[in-house]
C-alpha atoms as a PDB file:
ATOM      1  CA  UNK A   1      17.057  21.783   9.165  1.00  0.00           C
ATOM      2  CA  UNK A   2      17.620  19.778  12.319  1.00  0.00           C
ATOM      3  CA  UNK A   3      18.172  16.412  11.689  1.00  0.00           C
ATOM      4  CA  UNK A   4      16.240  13.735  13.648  1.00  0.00           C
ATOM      5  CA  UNK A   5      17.312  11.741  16.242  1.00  0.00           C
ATOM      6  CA  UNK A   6      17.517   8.051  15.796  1.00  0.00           C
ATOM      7  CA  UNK A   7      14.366   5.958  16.534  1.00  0.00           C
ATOM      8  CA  UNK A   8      12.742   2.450  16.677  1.00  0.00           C
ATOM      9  CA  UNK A   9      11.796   0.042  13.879  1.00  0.00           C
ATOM     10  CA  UNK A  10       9.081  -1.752  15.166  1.00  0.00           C
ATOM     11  CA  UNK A  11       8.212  -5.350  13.442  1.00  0.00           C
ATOM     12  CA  UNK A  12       5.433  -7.293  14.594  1.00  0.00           C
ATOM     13  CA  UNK A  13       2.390  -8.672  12.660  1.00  0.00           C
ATOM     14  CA  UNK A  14       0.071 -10.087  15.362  1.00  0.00           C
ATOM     15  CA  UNK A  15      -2.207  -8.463  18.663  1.00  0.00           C
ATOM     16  CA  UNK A  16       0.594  -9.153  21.031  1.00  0.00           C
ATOM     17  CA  UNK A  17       2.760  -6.640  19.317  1.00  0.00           C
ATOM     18  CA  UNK A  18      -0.058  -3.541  19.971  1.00  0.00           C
ATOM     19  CA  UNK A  19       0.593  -3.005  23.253  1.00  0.00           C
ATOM     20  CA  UNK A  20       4.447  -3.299  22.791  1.00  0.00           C
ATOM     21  CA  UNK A  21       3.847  -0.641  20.074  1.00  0.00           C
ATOM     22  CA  UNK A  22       1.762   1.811  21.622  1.00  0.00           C
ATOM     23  CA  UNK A  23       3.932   2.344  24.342  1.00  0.00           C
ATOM     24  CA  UNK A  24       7.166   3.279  22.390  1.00  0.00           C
ATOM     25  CA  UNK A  25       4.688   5.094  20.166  1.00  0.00           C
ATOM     26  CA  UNK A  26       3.402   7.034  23.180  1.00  0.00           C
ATOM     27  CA  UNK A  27       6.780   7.607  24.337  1.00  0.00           C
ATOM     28  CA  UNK A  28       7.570   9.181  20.904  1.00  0.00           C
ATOM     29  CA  UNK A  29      10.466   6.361  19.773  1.00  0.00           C
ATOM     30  CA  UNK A  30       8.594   4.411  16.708  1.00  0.00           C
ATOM     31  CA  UNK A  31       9.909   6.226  13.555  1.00  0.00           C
ATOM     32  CA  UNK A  32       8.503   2.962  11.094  1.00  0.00           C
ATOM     33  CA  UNK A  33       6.287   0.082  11.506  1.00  0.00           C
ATOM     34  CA  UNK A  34       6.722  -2.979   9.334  1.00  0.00           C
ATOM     35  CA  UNK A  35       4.258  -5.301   9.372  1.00  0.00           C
ATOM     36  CA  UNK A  36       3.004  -8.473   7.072  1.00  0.00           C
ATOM     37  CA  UNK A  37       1.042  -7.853   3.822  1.00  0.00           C
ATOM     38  CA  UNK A  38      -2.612  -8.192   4.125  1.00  0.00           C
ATOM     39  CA  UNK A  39      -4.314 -11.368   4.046  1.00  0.00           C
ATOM     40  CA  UNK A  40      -7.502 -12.863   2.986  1.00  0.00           C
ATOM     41  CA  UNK A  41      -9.831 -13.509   5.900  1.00  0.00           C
ATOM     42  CA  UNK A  42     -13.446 -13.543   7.081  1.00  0.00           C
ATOM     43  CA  UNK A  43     -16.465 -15.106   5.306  1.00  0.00           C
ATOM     44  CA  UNK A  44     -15.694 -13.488   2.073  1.00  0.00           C
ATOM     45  CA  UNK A  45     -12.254 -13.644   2.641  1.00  0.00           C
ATOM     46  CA  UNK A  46     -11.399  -9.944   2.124  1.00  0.00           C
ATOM     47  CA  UNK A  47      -7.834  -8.959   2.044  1.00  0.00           C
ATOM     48  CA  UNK A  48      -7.264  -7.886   5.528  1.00  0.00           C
ATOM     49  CA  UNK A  49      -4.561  -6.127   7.573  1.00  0.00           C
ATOM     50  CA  UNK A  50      -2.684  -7.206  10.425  1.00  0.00           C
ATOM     51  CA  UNK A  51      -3.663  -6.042  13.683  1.00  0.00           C
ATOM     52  CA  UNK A  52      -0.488  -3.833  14.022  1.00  0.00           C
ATOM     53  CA  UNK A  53      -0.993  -2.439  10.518  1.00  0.00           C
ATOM     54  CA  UNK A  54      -4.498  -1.650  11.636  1.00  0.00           C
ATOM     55  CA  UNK A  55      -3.050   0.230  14.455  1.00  0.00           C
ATOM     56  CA  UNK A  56      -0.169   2.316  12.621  1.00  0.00           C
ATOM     57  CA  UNK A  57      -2.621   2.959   9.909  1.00  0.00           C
ATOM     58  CA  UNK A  58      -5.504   4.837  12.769  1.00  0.00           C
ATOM     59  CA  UNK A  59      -2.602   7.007  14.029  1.00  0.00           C
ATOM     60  CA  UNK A  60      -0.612   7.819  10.994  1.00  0.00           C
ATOM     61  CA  UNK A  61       2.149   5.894  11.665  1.00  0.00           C
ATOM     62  CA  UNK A  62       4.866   5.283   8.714  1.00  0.00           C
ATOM     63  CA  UNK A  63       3.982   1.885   7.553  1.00  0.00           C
ATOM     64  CA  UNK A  64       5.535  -0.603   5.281  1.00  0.00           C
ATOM     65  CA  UNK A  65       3.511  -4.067   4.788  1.00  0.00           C
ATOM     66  CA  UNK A  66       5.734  -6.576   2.897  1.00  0.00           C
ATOM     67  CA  UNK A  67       6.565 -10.292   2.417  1.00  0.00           C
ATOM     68  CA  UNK A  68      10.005  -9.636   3.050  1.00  0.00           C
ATOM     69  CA  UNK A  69      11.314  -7.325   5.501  1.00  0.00           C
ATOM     70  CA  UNK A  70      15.167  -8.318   4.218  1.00  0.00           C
ATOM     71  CA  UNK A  71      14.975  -5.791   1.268  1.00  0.00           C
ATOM     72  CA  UNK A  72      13.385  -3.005  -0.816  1.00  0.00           C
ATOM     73  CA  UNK A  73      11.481  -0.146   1.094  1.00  0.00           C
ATOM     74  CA  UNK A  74      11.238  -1.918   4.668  1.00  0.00           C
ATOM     75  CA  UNK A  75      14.969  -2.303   4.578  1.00  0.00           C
ATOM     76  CA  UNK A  76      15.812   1.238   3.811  1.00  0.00           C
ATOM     77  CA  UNK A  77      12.893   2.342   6.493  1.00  0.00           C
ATOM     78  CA  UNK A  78      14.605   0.423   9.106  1.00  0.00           C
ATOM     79  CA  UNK A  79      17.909   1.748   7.931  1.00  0.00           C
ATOM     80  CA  UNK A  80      16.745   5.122   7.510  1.00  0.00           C
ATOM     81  CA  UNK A  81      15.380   5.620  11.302  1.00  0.00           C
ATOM     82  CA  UNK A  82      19.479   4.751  12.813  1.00  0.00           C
ATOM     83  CA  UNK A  83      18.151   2.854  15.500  1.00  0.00           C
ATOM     84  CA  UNK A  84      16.804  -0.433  17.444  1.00  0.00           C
ATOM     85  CA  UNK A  85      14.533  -2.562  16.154  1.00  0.00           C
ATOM     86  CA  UNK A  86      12.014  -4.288  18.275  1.00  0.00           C
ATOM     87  CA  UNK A  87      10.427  -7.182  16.660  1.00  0.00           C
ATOM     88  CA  UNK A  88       7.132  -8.947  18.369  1.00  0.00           C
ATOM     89  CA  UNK A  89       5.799 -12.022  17.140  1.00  0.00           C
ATOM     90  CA  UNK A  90       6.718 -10.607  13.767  1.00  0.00           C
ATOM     91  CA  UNK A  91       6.371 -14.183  11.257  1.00  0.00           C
ATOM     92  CA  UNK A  92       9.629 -13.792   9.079  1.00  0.00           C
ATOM     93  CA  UNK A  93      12.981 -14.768   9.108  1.00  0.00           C
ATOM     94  CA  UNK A  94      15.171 -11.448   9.824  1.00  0.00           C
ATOM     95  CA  UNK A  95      18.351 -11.999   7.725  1.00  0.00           C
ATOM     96  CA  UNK A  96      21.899 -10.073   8.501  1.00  0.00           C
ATOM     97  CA  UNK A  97      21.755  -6.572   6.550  1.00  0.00           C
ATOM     98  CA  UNK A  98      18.443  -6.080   8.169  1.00  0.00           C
ATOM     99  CA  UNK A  99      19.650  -7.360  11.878  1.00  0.00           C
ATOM    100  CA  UNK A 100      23.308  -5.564  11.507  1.00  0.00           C
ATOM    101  CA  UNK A 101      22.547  -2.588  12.792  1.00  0.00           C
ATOM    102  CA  UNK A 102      22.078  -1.288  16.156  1.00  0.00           C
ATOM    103  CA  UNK A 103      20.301  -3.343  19.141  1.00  0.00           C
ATOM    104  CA  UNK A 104      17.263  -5.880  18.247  1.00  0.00           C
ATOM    105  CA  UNK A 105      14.898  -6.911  20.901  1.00  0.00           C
ATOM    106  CA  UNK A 106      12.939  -9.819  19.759  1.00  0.00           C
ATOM    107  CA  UNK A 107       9.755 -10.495  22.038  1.00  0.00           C
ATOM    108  CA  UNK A 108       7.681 -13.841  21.291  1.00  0.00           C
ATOM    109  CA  UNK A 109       4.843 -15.649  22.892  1.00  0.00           C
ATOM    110  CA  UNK A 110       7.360 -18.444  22.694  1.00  0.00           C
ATOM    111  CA  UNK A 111       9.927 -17.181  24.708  1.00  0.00           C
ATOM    112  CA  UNK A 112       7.643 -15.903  27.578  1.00  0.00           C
ATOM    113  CA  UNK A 113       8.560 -17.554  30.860  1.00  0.00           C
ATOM    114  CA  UNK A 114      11.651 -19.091  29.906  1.00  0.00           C
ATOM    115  CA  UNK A 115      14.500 -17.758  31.312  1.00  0.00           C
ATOM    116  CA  UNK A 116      17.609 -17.428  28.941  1.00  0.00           C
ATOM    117  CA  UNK A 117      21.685 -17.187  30.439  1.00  0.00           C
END
């Protein structure tokens, strides 16, 4: 059995990350999408999910939802797909066996228009 090439983690919680996502998912590089857990929202305040879990979960996309990306299953799904990681507007701190790997691209709302050296 062929083995598969290496792929994107993708890390965001929020809308802004859905556009980031469908375009490496279009392009056929998202192996895993980690997201928040759901949370209670709405009138009746209904567990809900984020709007990138939303979006994994209508195409099939692997998903892991957790309060802590830094261990357990979304630490050995972003281990097990050997590549980047591309975090949007994700909400938790990304400590250094999850960011040791290969390349991270962080992209926040914060960071738009401000050019870094």
């Amino acid at each position: 059995m062929a083995e598969r090439a290496p792929g994107i983690s993708f890390l965001g919680s929020g809308a802004l990350g859905v556009p980031t996502l469908a375009a490496l998912h279009a392009d056929g590089l998202v192996r895993v999408v980690v997201s928040q857990p759901d949370r209670p929202a709405g009138r009746g305040l209904k567990p809900q999910p984020t709007p990138v879990s939303t979006w994994a979960l209508e195409r099939g996309v692997p998903l892991v939802r957790t309060a802590n990306a830094n261990e357990g299953e979304a630490l050995q799904a972003v281990q097990a797909a050997q590549g980047p990681m591309v975090v949007v507007a994700f909400g938790q701190k990304l400590g250094p066996a999850l960011i040791e790997g290969p390349r991270t691209v962080n992209l926040h709302p914060s960071e738009i228009g401000r050019a870094h050296v």
